[in-house]
N, C-alpha and C. Protein backbone atom coordinates (compact mmCIF):
# COMPACT_ATOMS: atom_id res chain seq x y z
N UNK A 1 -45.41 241.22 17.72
CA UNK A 1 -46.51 240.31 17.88
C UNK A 1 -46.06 238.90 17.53
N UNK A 2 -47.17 238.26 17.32
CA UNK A 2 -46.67 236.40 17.14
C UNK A 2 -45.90 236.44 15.83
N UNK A 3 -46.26 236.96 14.75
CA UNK A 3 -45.62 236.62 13.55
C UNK A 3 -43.85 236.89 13.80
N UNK A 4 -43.23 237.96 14.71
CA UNK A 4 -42.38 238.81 14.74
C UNK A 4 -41.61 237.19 15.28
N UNK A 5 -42.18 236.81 16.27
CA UNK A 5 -41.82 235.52 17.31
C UNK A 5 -41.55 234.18 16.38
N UNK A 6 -42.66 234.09 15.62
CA UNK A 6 -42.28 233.07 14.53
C UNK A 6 -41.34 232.75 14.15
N UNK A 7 -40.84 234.50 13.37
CA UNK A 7 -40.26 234.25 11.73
C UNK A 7 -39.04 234.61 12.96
N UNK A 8 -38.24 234.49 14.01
CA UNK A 8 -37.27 234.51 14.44
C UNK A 8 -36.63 233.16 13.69
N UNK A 9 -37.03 231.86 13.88
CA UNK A 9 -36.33 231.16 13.80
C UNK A 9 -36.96 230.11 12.53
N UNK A 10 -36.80 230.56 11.46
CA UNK A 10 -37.49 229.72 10.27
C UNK A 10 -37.07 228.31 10.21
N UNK A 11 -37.83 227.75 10.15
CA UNK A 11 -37.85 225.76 10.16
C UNK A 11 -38.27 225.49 8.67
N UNK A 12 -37.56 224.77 8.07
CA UNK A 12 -38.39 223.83 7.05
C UNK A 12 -39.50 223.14 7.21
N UNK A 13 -40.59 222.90 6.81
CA UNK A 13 -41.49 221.89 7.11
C UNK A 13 -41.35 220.68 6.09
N UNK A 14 -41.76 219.44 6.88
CA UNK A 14 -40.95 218.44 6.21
C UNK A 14 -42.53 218.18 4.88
N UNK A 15 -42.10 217.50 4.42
CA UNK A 15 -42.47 217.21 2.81
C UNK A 15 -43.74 216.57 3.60
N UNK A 16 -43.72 215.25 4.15
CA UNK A 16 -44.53 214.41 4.74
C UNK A 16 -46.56 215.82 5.36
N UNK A 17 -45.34 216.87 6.10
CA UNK A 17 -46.22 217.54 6.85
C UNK A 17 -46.80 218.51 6.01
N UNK A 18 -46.50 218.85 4.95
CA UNK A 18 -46.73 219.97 3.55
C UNK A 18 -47.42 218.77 3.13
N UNK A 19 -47.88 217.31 3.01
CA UNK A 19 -48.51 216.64 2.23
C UNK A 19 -49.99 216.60 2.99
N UNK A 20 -49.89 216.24 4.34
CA UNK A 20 -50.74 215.83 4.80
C UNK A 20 -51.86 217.34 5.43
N UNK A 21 -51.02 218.10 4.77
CA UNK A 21 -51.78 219.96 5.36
C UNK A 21 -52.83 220.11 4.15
N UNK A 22 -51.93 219.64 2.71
CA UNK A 22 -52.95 219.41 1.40
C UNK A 22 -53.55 218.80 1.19
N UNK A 23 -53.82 217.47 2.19
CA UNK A 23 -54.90 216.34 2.15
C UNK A 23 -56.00 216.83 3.36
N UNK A 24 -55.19 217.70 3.79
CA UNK A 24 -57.18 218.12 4.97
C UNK A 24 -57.05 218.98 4.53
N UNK A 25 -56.81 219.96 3.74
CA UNK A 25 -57.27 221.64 2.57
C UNK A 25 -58.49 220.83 2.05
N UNK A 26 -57.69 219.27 1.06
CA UNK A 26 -59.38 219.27 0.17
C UNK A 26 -60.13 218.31 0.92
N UNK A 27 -59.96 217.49 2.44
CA UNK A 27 -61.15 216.94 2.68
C UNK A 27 -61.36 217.71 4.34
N UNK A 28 -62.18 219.16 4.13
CA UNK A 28 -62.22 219.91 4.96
C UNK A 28 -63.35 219.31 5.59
N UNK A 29 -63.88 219.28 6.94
CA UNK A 29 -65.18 219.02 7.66
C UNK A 29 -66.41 220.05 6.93
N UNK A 30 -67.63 219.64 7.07
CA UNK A 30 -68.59 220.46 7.20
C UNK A 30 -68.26 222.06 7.32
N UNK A 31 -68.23 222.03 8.64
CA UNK A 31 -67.63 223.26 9.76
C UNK A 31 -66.65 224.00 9.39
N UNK A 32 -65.64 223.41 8.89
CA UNK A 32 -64.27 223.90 7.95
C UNK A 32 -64.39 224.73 7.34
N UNK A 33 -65.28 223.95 6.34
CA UNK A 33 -65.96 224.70 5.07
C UNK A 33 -66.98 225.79 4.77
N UNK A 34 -67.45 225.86 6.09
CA UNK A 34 -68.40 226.89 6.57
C UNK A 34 -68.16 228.37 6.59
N UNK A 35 -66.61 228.14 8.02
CA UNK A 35 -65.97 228.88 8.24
C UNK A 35 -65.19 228.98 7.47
N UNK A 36 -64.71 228.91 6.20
CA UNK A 36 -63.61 229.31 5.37
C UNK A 36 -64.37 230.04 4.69
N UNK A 37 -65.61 229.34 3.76
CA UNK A 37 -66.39 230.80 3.22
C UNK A 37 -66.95 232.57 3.92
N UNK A 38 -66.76 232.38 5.22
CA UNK A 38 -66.55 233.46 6.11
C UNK A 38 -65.57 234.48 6.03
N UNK A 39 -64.29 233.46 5.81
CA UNK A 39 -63.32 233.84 6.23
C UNK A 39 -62.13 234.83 4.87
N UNK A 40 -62.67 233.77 4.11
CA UNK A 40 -61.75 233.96 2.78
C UNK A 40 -62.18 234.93 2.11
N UNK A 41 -60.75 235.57 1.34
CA UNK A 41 -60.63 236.87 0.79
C UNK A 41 -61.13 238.01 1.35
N UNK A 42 -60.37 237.97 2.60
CA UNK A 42 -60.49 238.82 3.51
C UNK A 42 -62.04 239.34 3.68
N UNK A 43 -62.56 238.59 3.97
CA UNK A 43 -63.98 239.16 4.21
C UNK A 43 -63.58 239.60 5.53
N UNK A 44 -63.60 239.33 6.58
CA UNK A 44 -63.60 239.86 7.57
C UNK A 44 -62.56 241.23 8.54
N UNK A 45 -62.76 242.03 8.04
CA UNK A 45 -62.00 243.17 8.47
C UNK A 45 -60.75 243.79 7.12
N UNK A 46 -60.88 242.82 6.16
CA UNK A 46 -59.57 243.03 5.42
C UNK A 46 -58.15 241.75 5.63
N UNK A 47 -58.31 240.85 6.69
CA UNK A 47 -57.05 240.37 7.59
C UNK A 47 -57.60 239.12 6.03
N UNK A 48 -56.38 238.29 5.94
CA UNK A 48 -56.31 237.09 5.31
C UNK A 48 -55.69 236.04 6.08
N UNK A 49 -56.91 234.89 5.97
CA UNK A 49 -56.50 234.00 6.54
C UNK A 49 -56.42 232.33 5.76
N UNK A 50 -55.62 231.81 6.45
CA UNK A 50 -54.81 230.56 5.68
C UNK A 50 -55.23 229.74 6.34
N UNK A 51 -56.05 228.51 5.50
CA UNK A 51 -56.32 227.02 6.14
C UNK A 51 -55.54 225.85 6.52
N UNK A 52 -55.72 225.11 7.02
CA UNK A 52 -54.74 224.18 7.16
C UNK A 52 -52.89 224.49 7.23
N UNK A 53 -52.81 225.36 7.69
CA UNK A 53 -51.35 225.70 7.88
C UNK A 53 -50.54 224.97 8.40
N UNK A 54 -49.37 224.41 8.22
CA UNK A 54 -48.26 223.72 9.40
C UNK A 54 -47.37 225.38 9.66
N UNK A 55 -47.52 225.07 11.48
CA UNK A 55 -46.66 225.63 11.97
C UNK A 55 -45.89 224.28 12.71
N UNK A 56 -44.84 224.29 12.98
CA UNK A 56 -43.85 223.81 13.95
C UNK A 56 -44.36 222.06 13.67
N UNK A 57 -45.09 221.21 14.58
CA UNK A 57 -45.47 219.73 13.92
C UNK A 57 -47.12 220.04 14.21
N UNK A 58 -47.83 221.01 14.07
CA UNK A 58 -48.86 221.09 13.63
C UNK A 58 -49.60 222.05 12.86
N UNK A 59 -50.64 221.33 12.56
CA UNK A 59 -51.22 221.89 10.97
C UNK A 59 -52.33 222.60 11.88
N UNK A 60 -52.41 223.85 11.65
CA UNK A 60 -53.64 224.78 12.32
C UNK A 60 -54.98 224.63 10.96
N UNK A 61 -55.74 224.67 11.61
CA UNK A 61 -57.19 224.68 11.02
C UNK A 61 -57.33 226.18 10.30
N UNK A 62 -57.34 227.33 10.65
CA UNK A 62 -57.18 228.49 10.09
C UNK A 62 -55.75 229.32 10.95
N UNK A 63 -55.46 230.43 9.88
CA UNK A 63 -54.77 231.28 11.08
C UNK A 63 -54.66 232.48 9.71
N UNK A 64 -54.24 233.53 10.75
CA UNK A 64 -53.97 234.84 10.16
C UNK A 64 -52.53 234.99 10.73
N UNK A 65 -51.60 235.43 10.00
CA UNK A 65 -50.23 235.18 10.35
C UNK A 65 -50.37 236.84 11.01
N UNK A 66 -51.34 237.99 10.11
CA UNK A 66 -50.54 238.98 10.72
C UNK A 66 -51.45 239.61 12.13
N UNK A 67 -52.38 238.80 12.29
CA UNK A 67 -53.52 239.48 13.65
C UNK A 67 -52.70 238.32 14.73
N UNK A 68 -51.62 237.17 14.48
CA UNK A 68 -51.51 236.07 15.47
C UNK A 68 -52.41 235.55 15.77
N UNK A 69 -53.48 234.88 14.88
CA UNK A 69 -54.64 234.62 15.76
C UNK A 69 -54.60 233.17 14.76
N UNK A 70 -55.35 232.39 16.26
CA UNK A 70 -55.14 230.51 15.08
C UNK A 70 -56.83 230.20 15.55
N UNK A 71 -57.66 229.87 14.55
CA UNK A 71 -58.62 229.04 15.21
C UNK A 71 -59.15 228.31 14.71
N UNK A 72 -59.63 227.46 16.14
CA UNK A 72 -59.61 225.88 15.42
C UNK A 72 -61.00 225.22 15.73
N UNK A 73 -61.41 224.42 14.72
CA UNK A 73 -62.84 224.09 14.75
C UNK A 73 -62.91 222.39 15.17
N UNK A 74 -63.41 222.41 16.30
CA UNK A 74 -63.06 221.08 17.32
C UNK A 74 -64.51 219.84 16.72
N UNK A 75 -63.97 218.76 16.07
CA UNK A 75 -65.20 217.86 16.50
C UNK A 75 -65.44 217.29 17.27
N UNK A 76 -66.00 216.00 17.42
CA UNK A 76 -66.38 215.23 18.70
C UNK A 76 -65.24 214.61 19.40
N UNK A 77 -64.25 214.37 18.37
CA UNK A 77 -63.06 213.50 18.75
C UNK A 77 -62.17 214.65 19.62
N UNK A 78 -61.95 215.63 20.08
CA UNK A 78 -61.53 217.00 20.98
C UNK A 78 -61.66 216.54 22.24
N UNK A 79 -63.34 215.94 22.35
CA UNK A 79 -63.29 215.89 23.84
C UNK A 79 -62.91 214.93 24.31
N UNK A 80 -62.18 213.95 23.65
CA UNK A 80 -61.22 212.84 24.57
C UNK A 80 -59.55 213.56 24.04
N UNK A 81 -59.53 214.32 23.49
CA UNK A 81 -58.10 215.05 23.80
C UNK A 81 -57.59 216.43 24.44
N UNK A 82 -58.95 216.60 25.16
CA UNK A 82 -58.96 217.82 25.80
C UNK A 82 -57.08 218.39 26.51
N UNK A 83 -56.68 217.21 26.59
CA UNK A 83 -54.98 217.45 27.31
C UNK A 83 -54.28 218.07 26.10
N UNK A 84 -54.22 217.40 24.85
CA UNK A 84 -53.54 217.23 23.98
C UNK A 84 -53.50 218.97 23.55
N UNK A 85 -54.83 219.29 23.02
CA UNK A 85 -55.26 220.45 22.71
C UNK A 85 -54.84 221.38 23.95
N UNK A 86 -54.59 221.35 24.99
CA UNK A 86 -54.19 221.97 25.87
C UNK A 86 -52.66 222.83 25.89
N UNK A 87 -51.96 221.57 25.87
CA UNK A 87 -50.34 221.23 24.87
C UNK A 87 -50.65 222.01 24.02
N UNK A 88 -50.86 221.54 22.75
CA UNK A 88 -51.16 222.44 21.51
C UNK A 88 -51.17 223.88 21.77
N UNK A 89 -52.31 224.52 22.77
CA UNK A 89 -52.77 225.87 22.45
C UNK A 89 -51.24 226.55 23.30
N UNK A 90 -51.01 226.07 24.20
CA UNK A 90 -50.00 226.66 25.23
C UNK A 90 -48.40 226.30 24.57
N UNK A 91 -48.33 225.84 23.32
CA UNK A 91 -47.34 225.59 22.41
C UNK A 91 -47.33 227.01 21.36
N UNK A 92 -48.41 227.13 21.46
CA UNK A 92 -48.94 227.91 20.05
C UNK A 92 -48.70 229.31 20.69
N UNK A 93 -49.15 229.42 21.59
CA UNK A 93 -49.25 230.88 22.61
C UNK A 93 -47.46 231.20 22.92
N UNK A 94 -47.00 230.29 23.23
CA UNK A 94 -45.12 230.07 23.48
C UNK A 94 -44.94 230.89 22.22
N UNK A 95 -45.40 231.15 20.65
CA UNK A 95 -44.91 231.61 19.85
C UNK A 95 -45.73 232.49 19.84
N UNK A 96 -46.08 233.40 20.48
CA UNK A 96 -47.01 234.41 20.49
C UNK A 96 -48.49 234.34 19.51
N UNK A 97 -48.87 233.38 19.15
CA UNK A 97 -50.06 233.34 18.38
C UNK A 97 -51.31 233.25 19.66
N UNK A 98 -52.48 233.66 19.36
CA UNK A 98 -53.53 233.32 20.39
C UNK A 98 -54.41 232.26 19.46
N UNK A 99 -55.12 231.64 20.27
CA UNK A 99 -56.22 230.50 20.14
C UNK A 99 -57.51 231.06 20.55
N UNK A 100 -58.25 230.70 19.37
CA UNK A 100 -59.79 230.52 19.45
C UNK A 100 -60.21 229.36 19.09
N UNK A 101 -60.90 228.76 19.91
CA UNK A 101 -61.68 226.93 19.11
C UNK A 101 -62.98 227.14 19.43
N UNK A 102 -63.58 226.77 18.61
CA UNK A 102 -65.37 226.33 18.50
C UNK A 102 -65.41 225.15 18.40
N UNK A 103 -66.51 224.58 18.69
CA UNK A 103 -67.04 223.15 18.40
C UNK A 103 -67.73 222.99 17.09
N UNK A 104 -67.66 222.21 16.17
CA UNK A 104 -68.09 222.13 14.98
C UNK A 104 -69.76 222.54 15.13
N UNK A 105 -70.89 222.27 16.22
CA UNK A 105 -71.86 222.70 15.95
C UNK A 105 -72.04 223.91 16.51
N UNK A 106 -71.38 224.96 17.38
CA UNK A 106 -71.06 226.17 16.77
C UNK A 106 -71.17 226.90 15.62
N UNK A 107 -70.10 226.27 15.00
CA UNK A 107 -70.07 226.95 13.58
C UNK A 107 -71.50 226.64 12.51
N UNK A 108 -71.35 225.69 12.77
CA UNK A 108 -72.68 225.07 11.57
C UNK A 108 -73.82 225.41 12.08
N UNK A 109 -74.14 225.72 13.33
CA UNK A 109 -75.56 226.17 14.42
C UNK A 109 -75.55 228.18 14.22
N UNK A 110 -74.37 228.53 14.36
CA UNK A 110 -74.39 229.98 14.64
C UNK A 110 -73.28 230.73 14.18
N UNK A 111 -73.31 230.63 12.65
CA UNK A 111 -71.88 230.91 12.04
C UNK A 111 -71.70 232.68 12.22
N UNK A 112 -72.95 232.86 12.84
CA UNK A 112 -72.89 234.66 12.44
C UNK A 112 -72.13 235.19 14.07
N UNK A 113 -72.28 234.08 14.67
CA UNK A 113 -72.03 234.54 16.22
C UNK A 113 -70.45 234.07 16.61
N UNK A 114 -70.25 233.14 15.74
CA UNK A 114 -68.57 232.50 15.56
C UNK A 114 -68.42 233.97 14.63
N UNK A 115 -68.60 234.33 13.52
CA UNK A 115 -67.62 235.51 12.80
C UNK A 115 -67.48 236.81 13.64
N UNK A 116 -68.56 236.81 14.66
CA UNK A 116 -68.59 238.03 15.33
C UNK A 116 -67.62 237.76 16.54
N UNK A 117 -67.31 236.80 17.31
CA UNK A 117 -66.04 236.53 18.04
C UNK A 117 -65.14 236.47 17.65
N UNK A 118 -64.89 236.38 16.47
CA UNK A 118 -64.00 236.38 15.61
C UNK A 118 -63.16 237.91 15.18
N UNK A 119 -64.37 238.60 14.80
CA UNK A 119 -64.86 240.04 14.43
C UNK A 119 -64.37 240.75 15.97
N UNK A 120 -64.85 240.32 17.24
CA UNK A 120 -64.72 241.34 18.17
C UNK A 120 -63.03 241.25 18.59
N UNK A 121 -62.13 239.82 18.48
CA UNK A 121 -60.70 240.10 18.52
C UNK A 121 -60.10 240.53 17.96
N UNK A 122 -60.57 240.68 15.99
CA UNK A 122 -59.31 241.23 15.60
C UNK A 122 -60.09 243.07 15.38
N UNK A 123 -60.91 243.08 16.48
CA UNK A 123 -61.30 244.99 16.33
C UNK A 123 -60.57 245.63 16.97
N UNK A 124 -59.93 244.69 18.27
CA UNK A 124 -58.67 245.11 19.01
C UNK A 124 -57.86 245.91 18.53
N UNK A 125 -57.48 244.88 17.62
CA UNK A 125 -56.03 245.11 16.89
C UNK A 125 -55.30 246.35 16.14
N UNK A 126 -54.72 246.85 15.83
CA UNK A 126 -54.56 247.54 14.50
C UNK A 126 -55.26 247.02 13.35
N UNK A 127 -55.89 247.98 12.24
CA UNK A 127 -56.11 246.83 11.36
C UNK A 127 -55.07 246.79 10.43
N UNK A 128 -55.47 245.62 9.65
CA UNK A 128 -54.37 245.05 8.64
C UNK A 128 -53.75 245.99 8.03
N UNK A 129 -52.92 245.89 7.68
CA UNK A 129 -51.29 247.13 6.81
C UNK A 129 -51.80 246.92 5.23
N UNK A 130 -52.26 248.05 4.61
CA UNK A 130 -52.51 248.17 3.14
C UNK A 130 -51.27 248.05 2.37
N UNK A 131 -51.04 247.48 1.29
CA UNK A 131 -49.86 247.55 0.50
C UNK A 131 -49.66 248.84 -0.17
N UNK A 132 -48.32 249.22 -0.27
CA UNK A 132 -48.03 250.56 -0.43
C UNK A 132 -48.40 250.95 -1.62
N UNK A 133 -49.05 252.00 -2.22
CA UNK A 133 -49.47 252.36 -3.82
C UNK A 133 -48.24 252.55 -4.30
N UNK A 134 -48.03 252.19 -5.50
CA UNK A 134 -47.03 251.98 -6.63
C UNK A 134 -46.15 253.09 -6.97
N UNK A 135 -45.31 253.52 -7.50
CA UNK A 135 -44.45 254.57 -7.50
C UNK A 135 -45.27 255.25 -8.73
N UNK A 136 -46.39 256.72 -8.32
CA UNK A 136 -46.72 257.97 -9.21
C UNK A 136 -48.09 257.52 -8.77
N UNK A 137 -48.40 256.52 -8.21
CA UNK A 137 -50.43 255.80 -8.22
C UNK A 137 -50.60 257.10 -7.61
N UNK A 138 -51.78 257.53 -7.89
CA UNK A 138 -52.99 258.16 -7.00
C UNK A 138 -52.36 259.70 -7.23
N UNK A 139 -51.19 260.21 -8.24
CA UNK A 139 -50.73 261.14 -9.17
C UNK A 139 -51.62 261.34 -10.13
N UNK A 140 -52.09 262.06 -10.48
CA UNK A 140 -52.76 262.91 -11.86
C UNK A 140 -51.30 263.16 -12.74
N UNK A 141 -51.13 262.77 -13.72
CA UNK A 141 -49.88 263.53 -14.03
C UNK A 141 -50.71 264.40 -15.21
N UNK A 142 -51.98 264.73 -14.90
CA UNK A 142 -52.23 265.69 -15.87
C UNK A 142 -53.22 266.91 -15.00
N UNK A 143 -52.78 266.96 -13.97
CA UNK A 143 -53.30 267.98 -13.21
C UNK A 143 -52.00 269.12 -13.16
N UNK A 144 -52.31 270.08 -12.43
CA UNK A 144 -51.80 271.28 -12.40
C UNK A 144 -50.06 271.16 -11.96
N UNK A 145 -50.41 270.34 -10.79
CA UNK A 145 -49.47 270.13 -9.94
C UNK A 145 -48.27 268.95 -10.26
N UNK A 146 -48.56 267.85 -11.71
CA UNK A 146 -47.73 267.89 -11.90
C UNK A 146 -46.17 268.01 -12.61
């Protein structure tokens, strides 16, 4: 899947782009902030997802590294870069990740109907990989057997 495509070829991200990913973490939009309380600590299916991420020279709005899925919450300023974002998504897809974008009053109008599009792609999927129990977990070592 996308992550597999990613981590082929690991890049540094430059200092500049790790600065400016931590300056829109804390001045998130409305909408941002909406959808992150949705999103975070795996509320949704178990999958964890990461805000403001830099991949490659851009910073994704959310993404889940292991469903490949990036989505991005568009304000008004989108629809005079409708090209740009175009670029972007078909950049993003080149590394196997898929794109979902809403419009900020989307989210803030119908956050239950954004988590459920959200909800109906990653039902596709496999779900997320549990971390392996610990060496003896979920052993009785005072049962019969061991």
């Amino acid at each position: 899947m996308g992550v597999e495509a990613m981590s082929e070829k690991t890049t540094r991200i430059r200092a500049s782009t790790k600065q400016h990913s931590r300056t829109l973490r804390r001045e998130m939009t409305d909408a941002e902030k909406l959808l992150w309380r949705h999103l975070r600590m795996e509320q949704i299916g178990g999958y964890k997802f990461r805000r403001q991420h830099p991949v490659g020279n851009y910073i994704l709005d959310f993404v889940c590294l292991e469903a490949a899925l990036v989505l991005e919450v568009d304000g008004g300023q989108h629809a005079d870069s409708a090209d740009k974002d175009m670029i972007r998504t078909q950049w993003l897809e080149t590394k196997g990740l898929h794109v979902i974008r809403f419009w900020n009053n989307e989210v803030l109008n119908n956050i239950e109907g954004v988590t459920f599009v959200i909800w109906d792609y990653l039902s596709t999927l496999q779900p997320p990989s549990q971390p392996s129990p610990c060496m003896g977990e979920g052993v009785n070592k005072w049962s019969e057997d061991a």
